[in-house]
C-alpha atoms as a PDB file:
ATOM      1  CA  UNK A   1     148.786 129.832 122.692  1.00  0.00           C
ATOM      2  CA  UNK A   2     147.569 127.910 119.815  1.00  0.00           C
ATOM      3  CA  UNK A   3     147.046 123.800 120.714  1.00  0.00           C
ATOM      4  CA  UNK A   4     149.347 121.736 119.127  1.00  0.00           C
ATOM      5  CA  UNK A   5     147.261 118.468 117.241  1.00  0.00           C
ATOM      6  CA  UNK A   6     148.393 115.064 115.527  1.00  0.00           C
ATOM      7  CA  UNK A   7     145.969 113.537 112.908  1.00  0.00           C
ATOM      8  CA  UNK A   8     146.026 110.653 110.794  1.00  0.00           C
ATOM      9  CA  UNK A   9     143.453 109.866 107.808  1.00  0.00           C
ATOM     10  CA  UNK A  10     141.049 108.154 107.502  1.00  0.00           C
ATOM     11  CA  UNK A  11     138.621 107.223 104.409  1.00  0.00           C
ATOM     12  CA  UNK A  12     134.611 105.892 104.896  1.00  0.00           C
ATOM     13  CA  UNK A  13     133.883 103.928 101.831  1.00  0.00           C
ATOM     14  CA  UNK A  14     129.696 104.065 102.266  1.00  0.00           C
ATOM     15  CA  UNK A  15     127.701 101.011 100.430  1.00  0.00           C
ATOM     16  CA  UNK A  16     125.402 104.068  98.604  1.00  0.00           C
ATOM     17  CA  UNK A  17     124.643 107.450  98.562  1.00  0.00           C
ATOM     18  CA  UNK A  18     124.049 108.503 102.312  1.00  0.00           C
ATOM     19  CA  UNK A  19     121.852 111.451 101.728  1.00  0.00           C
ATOM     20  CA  UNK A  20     119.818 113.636  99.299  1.00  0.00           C
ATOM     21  CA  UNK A  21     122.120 116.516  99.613  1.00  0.00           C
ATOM     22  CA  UNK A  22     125.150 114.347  98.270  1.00  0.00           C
ATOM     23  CA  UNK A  23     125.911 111.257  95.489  1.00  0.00           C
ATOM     24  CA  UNK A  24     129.511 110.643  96.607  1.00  0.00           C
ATOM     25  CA  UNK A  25     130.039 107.271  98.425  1.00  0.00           C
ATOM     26  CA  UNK A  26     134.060 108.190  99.305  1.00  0.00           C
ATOM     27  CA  UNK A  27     134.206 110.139 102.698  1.00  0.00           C
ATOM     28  CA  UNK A  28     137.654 111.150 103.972  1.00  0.00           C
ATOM     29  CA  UNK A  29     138.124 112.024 107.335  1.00  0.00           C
ATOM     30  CA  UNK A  30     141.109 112.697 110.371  1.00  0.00           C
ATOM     31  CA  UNK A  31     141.279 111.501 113.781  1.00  0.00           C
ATOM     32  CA  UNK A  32     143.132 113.719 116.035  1.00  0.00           C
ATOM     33  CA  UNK A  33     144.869 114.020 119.219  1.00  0.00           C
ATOM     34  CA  UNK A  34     145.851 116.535 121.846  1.00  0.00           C
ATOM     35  CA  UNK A  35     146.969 116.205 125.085  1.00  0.00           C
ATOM     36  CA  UNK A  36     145.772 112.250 125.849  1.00  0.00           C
ATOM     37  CA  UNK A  37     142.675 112.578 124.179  1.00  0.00           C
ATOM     38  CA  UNK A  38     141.325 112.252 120.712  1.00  0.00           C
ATOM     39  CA  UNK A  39     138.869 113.380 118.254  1.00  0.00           C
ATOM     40  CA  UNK A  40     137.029 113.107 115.004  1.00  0.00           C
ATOM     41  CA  UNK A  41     137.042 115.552 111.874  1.00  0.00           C
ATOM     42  CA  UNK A  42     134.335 114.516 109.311  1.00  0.00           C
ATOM     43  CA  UNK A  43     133.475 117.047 107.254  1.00  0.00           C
ATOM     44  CA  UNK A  44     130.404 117.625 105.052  1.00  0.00           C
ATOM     45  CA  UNK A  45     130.906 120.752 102.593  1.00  0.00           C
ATOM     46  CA  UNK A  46     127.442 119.329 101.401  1.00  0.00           C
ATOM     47  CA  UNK A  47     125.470 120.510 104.424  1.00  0.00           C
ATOM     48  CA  UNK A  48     127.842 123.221 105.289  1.00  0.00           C
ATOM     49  CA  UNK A  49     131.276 122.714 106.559  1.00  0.00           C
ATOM     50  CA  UNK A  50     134.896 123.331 104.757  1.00  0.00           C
ATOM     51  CA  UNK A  51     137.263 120.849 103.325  1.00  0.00           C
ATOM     52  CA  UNK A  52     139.177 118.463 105.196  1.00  0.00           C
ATOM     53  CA  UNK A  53     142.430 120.538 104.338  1.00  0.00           C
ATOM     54  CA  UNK A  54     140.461 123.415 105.412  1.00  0.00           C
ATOM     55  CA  UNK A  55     139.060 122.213 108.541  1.00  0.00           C
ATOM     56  CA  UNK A  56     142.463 120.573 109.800  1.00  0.00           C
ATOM     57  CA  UNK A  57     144.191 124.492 109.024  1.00  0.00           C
ATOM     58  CA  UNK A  58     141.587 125.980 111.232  1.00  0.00           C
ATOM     59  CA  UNK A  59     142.337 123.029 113.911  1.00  0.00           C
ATOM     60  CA  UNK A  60     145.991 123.831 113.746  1.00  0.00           C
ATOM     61  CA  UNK A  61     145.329 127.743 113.931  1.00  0.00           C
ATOM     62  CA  UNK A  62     142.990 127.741 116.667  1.00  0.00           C
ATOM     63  CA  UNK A  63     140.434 129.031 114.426  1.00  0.00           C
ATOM     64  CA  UNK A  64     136.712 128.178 115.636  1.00  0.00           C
ATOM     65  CA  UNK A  65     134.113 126.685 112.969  1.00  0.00           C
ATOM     66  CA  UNK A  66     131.359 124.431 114.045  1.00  0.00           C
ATOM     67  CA  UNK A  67     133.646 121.234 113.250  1.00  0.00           C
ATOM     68  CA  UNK A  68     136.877 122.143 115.062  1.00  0.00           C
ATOM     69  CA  UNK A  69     135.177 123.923 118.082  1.00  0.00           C
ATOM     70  CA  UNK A  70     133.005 120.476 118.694  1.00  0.00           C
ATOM     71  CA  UNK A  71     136.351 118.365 117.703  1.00  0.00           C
ATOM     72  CA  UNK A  72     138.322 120.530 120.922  1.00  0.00           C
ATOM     73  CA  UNK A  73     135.632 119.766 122.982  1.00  0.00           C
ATOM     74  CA  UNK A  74     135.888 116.066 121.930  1.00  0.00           C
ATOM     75  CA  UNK A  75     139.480 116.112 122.817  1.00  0.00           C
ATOM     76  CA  UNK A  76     139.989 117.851 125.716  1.00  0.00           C
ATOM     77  CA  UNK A  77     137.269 115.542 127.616  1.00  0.00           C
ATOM     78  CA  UNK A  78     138.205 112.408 126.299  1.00  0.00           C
ATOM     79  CA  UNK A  79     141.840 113.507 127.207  1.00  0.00           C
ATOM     80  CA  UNK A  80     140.989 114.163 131.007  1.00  0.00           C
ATOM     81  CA  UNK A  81     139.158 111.120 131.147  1.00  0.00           C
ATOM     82  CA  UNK A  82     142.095 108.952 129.955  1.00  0.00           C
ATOM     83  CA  UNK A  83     144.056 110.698 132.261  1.00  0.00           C
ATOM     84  CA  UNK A  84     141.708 109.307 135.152  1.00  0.00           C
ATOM     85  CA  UNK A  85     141.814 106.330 134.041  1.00  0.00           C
ATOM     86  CA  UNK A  86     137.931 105.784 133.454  1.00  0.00           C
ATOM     87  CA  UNK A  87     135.598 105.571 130.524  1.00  0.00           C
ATOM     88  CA  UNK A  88     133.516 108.418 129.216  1.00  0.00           C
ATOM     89  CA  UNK A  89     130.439 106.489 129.020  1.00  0.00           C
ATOM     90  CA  UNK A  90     130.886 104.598 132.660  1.00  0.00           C
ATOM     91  CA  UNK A  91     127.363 105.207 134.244  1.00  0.00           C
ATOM     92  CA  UNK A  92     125.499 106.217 131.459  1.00  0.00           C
ATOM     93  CA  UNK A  93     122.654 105.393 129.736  1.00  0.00           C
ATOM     94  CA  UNK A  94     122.879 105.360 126.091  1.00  0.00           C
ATOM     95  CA  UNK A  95     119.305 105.503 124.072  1.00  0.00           C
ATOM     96  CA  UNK A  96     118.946 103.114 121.834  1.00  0.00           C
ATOM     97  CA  UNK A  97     118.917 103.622 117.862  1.00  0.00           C
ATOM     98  CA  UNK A  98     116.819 103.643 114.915  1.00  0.00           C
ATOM     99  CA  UNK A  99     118.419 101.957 112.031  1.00  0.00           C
ATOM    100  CA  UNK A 100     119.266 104.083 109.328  1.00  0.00           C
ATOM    101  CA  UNK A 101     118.414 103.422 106.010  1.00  0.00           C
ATOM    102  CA  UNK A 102     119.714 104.418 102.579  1.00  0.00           C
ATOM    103  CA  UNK A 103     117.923 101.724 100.164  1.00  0.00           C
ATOM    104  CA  UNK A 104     114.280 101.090 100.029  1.00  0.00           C
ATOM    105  CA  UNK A 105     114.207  97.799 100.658  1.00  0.00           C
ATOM    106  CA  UNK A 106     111.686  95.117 102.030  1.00  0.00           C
ATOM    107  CA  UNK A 107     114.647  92.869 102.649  1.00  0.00           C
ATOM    108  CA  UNK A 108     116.974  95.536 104.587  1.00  0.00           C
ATOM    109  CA  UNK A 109     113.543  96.727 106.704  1.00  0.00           C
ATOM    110  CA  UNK A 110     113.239  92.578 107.353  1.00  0.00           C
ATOM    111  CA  UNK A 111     116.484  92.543 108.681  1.00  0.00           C
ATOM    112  CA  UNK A 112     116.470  95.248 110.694  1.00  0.00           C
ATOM    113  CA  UNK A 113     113.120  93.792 112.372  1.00  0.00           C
ATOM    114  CA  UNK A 114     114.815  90.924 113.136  1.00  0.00           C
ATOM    115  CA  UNK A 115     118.042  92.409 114.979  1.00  0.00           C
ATOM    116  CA  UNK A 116     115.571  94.448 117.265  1.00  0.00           C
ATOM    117  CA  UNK A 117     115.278  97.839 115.932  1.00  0.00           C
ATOM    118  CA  UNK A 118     111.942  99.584 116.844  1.00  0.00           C
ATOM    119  CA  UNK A 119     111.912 102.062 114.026  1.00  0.00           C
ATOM    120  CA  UNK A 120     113.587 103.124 110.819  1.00  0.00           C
ATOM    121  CA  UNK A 121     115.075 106.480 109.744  1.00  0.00           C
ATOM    122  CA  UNK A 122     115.326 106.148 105.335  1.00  0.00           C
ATOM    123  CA  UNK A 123     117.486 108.848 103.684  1.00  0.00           C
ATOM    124  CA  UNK A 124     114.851 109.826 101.446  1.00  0.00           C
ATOM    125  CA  UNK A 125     115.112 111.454  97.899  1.00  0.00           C
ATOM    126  CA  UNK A 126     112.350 113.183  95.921  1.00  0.00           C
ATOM    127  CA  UNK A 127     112.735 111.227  92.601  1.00  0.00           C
ATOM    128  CA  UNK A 128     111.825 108.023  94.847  1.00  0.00           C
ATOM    129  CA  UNK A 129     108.400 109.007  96.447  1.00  0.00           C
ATOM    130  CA  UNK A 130     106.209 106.041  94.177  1.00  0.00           C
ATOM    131  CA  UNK A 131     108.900 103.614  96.298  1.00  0.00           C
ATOM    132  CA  UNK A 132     108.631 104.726  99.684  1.00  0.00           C
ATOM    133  CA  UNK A 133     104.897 104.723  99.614  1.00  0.00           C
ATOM    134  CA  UNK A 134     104.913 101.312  98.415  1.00  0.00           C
ATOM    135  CA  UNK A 135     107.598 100.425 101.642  1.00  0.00           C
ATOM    136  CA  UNK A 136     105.531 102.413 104.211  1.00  0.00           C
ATOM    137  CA  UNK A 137     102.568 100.279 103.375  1.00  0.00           C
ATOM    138  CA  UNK A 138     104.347  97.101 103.880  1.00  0.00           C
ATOM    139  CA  UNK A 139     106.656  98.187 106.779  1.00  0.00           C
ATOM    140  CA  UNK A 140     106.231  97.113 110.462  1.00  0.00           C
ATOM    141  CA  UNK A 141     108.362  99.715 111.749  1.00  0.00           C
ATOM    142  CA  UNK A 142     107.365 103.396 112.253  1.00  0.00           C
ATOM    143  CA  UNK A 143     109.124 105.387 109.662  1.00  0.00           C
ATOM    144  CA  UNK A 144     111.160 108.638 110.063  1.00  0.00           C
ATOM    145  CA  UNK A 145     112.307 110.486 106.636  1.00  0.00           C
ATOM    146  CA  UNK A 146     114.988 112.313 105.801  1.00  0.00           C
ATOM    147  CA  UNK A 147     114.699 114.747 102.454  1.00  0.00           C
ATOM    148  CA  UNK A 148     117.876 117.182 103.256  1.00  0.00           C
ATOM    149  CA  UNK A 149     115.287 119.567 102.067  1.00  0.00           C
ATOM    150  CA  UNK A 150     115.137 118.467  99.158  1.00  0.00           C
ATOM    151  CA  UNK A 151     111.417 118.384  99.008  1.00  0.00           C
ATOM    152  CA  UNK A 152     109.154 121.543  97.495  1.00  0.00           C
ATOM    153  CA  UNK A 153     105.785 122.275  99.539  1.00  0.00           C
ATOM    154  CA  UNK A 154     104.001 121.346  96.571  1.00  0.00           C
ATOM    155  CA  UNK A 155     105.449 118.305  96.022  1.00  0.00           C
ATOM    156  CA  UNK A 156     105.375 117.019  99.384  1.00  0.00           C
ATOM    157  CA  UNK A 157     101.354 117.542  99.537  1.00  0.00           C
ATOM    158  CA  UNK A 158     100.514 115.754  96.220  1.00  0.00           C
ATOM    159  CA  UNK A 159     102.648 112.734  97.438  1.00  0.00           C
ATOM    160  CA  UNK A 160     100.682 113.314 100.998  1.00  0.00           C
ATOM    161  CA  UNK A 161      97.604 113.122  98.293  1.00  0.00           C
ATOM    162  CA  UNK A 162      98.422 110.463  96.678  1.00  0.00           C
ATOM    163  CA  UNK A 163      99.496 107.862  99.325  1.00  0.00           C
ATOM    164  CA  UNK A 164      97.384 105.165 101.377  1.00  0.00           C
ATOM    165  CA  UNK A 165      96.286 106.265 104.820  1.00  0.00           C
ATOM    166  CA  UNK A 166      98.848 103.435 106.082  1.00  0.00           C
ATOM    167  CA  UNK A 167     101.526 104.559 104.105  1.00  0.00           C
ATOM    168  CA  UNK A 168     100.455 108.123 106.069  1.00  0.00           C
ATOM    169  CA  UNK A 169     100.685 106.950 109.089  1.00  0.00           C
ATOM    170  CA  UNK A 170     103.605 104.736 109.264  1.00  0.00           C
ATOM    171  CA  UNK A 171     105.264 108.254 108.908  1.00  0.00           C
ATOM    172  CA  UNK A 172     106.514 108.744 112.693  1.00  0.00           C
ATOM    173  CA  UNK A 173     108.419 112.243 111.217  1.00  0.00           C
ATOM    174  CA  UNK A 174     109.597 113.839 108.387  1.00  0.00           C
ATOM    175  CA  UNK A 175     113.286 115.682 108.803  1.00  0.00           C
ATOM    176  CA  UNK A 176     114.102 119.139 107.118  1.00  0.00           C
ATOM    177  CA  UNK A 177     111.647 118.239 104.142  1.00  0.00           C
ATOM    178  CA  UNK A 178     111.726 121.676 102.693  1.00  0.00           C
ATOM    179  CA  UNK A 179     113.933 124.784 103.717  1.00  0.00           C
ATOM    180  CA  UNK A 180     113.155 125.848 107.249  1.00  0.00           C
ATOM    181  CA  UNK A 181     110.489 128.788 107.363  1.00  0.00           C
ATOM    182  CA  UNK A 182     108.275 128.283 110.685  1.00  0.00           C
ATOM    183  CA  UNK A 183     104.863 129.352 108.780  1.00  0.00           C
ATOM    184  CA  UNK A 184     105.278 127.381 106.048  1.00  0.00           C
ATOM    185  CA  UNK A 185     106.195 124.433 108.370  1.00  0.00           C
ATOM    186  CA  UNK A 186     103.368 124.884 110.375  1.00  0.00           C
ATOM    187  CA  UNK A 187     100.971 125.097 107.743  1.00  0.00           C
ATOM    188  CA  UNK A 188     102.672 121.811 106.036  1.00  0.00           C
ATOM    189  CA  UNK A 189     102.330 119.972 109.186  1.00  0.00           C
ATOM    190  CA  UNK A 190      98.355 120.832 109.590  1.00  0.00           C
ATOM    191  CA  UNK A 191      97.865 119.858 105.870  1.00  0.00           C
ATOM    192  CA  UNK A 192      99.512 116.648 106.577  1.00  0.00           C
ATOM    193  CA  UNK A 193      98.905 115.960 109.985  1.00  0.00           C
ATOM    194  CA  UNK A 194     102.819 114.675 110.061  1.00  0.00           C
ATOM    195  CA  UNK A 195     105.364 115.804 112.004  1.00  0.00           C
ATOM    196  CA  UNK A 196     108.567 117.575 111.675  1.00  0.00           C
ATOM    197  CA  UNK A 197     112.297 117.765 112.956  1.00  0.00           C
ATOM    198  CA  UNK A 198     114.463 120.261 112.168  1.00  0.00           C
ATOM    199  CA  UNK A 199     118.214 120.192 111.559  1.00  0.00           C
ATOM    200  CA  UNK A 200     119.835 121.909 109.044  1.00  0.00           C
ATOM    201  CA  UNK A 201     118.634 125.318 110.754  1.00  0.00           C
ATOM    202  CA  UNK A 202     117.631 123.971 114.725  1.00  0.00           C
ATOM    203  CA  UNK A 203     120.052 126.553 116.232  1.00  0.00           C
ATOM    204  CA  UNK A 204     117.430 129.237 114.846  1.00  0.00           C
ATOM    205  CA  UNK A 205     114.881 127.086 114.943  1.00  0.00           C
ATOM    206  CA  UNK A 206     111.735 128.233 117.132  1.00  0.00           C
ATOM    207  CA  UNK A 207     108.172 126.326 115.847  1.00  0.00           C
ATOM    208  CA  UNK A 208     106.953 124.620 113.433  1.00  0.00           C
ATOM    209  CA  UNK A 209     108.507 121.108 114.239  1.00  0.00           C
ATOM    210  CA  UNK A 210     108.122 118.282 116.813  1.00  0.00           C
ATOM    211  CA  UNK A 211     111.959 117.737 117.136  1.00  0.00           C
ATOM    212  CA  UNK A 212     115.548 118.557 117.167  1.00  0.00           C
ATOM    213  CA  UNK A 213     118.152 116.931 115.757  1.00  0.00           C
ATOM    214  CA  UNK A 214     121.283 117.677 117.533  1.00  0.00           C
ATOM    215  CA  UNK A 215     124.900 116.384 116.220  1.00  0.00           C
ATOM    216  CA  UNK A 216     127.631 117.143 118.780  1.00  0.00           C
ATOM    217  CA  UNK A 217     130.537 116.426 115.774  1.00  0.00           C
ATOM    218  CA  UNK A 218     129.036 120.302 115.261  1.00  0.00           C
ATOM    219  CA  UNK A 219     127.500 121.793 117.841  1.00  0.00           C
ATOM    220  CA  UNK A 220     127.521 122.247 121.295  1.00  0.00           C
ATOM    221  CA  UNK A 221     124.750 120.654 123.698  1.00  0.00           C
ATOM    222  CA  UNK A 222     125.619 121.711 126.762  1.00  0.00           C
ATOM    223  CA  UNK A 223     123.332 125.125 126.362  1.00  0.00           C
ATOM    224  CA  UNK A 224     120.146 122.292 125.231  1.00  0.00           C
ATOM    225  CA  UNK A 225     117.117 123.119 127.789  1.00  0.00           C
ATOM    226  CA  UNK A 226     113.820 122.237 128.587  1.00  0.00           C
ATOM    227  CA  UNK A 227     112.410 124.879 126.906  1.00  0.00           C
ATOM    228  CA  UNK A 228     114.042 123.684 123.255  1.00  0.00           C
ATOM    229  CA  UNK A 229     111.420 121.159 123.592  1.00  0.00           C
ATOM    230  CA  UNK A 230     112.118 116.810 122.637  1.00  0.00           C
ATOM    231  CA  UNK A 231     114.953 116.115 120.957  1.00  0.00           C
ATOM    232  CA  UNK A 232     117.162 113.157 118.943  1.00  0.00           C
ATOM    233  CA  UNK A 233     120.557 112.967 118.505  1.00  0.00           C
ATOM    234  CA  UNK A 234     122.530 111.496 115.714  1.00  0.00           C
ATOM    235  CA  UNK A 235     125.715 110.803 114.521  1.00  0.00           C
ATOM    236  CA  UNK A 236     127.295 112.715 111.506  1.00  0.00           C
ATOM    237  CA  UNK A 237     127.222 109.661 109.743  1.00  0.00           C
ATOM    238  CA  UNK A 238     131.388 109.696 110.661  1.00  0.00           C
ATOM    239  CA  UNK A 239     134.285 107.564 112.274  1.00  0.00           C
ATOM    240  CA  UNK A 240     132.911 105.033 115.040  1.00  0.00           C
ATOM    241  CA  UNK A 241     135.581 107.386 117.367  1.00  0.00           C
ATOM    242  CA  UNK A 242     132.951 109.961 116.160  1.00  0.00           C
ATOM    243  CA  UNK A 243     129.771 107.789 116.896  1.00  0.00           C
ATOM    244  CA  UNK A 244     131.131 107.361 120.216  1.00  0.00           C
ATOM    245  CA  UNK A 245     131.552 110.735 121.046  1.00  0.00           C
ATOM    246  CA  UNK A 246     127.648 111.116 119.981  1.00  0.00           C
ATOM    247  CA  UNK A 247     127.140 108.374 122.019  1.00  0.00           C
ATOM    248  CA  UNK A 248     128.161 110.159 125.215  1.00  0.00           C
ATOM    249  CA  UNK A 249     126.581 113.444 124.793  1.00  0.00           C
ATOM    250  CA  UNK A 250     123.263 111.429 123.767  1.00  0.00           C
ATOM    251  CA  UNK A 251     123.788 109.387 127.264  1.00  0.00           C
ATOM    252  CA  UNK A 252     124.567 112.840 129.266  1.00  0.00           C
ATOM    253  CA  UNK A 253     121.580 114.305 127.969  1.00  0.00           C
ATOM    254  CA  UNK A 254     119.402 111.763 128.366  1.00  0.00           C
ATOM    255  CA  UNK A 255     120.125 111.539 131.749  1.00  0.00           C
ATOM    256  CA  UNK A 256     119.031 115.888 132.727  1.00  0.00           C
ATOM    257  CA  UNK A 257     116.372 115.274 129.745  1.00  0.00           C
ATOM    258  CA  UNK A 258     114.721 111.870 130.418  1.00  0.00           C
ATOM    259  CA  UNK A 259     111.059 113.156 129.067  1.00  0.00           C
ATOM    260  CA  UNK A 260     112.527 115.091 125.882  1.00  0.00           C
ATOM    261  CA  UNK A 261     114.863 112.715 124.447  1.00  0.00           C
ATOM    262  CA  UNK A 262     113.530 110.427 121.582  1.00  0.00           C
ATOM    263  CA  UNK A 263     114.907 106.880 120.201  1.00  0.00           C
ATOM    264  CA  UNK A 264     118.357 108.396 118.860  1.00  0.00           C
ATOM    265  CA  UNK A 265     120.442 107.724 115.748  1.00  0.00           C
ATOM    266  CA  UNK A 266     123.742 106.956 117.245  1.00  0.00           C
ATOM    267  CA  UNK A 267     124.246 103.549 115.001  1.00  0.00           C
ATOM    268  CA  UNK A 268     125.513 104.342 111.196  1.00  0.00           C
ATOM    269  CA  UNK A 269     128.581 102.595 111.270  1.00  0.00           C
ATOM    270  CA  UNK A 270     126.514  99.586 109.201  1.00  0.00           C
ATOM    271  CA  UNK A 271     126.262 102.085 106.199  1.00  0.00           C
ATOM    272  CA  UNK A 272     129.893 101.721 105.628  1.00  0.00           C
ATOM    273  CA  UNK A 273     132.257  98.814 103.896  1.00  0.00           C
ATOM    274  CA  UNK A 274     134.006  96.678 106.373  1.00  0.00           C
ATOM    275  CA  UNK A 275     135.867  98.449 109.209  1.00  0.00           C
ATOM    276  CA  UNK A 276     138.813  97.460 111.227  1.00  0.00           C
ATOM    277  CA  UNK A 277     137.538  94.276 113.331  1.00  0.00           C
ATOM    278  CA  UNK A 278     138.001  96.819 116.452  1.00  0.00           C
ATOM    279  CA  UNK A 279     136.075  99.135 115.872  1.00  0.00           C
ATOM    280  CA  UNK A 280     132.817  96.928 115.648  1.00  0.00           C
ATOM    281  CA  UNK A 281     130.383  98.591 117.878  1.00  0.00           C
ATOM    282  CA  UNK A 282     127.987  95.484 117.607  1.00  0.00           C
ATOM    283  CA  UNK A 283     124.548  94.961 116.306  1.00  0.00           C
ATOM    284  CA  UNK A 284     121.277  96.543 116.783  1.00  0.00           C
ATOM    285  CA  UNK A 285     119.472  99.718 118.610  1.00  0.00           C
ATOM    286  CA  UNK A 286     121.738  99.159 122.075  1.00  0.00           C
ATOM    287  CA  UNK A 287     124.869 100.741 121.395  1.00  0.00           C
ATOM    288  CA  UNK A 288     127.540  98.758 122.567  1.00  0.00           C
ATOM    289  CA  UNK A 289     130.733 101.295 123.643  1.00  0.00           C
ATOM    290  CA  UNK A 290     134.452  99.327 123.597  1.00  0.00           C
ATOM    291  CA  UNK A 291     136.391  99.093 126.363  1.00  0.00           C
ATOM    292  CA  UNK A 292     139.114 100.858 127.562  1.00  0.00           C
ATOM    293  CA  UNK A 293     139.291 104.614 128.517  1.00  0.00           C
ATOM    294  CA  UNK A 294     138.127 107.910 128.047  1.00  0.00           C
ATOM    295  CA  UNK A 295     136.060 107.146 124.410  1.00  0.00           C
ATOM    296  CA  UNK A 296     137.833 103.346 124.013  1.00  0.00           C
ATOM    297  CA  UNK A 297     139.336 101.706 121.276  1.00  0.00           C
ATOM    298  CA  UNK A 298     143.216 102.522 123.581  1.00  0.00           C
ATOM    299  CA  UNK A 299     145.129  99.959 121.563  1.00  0.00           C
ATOM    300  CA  UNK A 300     143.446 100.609 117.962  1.00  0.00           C
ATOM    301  CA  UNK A 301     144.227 104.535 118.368  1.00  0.00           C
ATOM    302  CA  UNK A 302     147.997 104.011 120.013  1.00  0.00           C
ATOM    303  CA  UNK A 303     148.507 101.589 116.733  1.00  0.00           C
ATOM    304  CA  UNK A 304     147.599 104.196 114.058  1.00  0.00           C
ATOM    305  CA  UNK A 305     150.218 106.224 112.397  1.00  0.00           C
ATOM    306  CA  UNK A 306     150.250 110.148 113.457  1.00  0.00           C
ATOM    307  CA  UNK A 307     152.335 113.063 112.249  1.00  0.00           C
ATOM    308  CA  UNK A 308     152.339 115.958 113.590  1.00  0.00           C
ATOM    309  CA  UNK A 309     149.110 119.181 112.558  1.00  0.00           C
ATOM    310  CA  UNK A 310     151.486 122.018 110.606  1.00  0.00           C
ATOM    311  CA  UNK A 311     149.842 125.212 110.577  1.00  0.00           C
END
């Protein structure tokens, strides 16, 4: 029996580009509920997933893709914790944030210093190497990059060449910087003596990296082990219903994986205009969950207006 789903839109209005893999600034999205409980669909056909009018058909259908299977998940927990009466995040731990970064700014890297943020993660695109040099010489903040692979091998050693040995190591990682082959990552990695994370490919993923980036708005943690090595987990850069639901699985796993887990990127909702006044999650690398039940924000989701998911 397929699960019957209500949604309302939603549209992200982002203050720039978010990423190398995509120029748009306009990201429309769908809260969703089931049940009692409630859920995020975000897509980005960009690094992978359907349209929005695709993803909400498979939703209605019962069809599985990476979006809707983690968006069921979403639901059907935050449902049976409403039920209870409790919140989703009541005993955990949530690891605290880098701040992410889509300008290469002294100013925004300033800022960020001064709301407490231990380290940076800048979206980073190839035509702006000569700038982030210049930043990771001046920056107080270890530095992770993001190229969306983006990056060629030889392009990533001549800027390796051509940079300060601050500028080097300020570098804390550098995220899918080319597409994932593990000899070619290994042999980047001596060259450079920098690290890797892999995303775009981590379910396959077996060496030539330092780290995982696991979203749950995508995939499923619960199968995450000791062996799969330390690990970060972000946001997919969606709703703040979505950041929350990152939020928890980041706390959960964090509390089986206390030696693996690394600072997290659980705090994006600052890359986006102005948001409804309730659903500010605060400030700064300690995420700051609402009150209320299962996920929070009770009153904001019972206000919005929902229709009914036709298959």
């Amino acid at each position: 029996m397929t699960t019957s789903f209500e949604w309302t839109p939603y549209a992200l209005v982002a203050r720039r580009p978010l990423n190398a893999a995509s120029k748009r600034c306009t990201f429309k999205g769908a809260l969703v509920r089931s049940g009692g409980g409630y859920g995020c669909v975000h897509p980005w056909p960009e690094l992978g997933d359907r349209s929005l009018e695709e993803e909400l058909g498979a939703l209605a259908t019962g069809e599985d893709t990476r979006l809707t299977a983690a968006t069921r998940r979403c639901v059907a927990l935050d449902g049976q914790v409403r039920s209870d009466g409790r919140h989703l995040l009541e005993g955990l731990r949530v690891p605290k944030s880098h701040a992410t970064l889509t300008e290469i700014s002294r100013h925004a890297i300033s800022k960020i210093s001064e709301l407490g943020y231990e380290r940076v993660k800048l979206k980073a695109r190839p035509e702006c190497l000569k700038e982030i040099a210049a930043l990771l010489d001046v920056s107080p903040l270890p530095t992770r990059l993001d190229f969306n692979e983006a990056m060629t091998p030889e392009l990533l050693l001549d800027w390796h060449a051509s940079m300060s040995d601050k500028a080097k190591s300020a570098i804390e990682f550098i995220e899918d910087p080319v597409p994932y082959e593990p000899d070619l990552w290994e042999t980047l990695q001596s060259a450079t003596g920098w690290a890797f994370a892999v995303d775009a490919m981590q379910e396959s993923a077996s060496r030539g990296f330092h780290f995982r980036v696991l979203k749950p708005a995508i995939e499923n943690t619960s199968g995450f082990t000791t062996e799969d090595g330390r690990f970060i987990v972000t946001s997919y850069m969606d709703h703040p219903l979505g950041q929350l639901f990152a939020a928890y699985e980041a706390g959960r796993l964090a509390k089986r994986f206390p030696n693996q887990i690394a600072t997290c990127g659980l705090a994006t909702h600052h890359l986006f205009n102005q948001l409804d006044p309730a659903l500010d999650l605060g400030e700064g690398p300690e995420f700051k969950p609402p009150k209320g039940t299962g996920l929070g924000l009770d009153a904001y989701l019972e206000e919005l207006p929902w229709r009914p998911l036709s298959t």
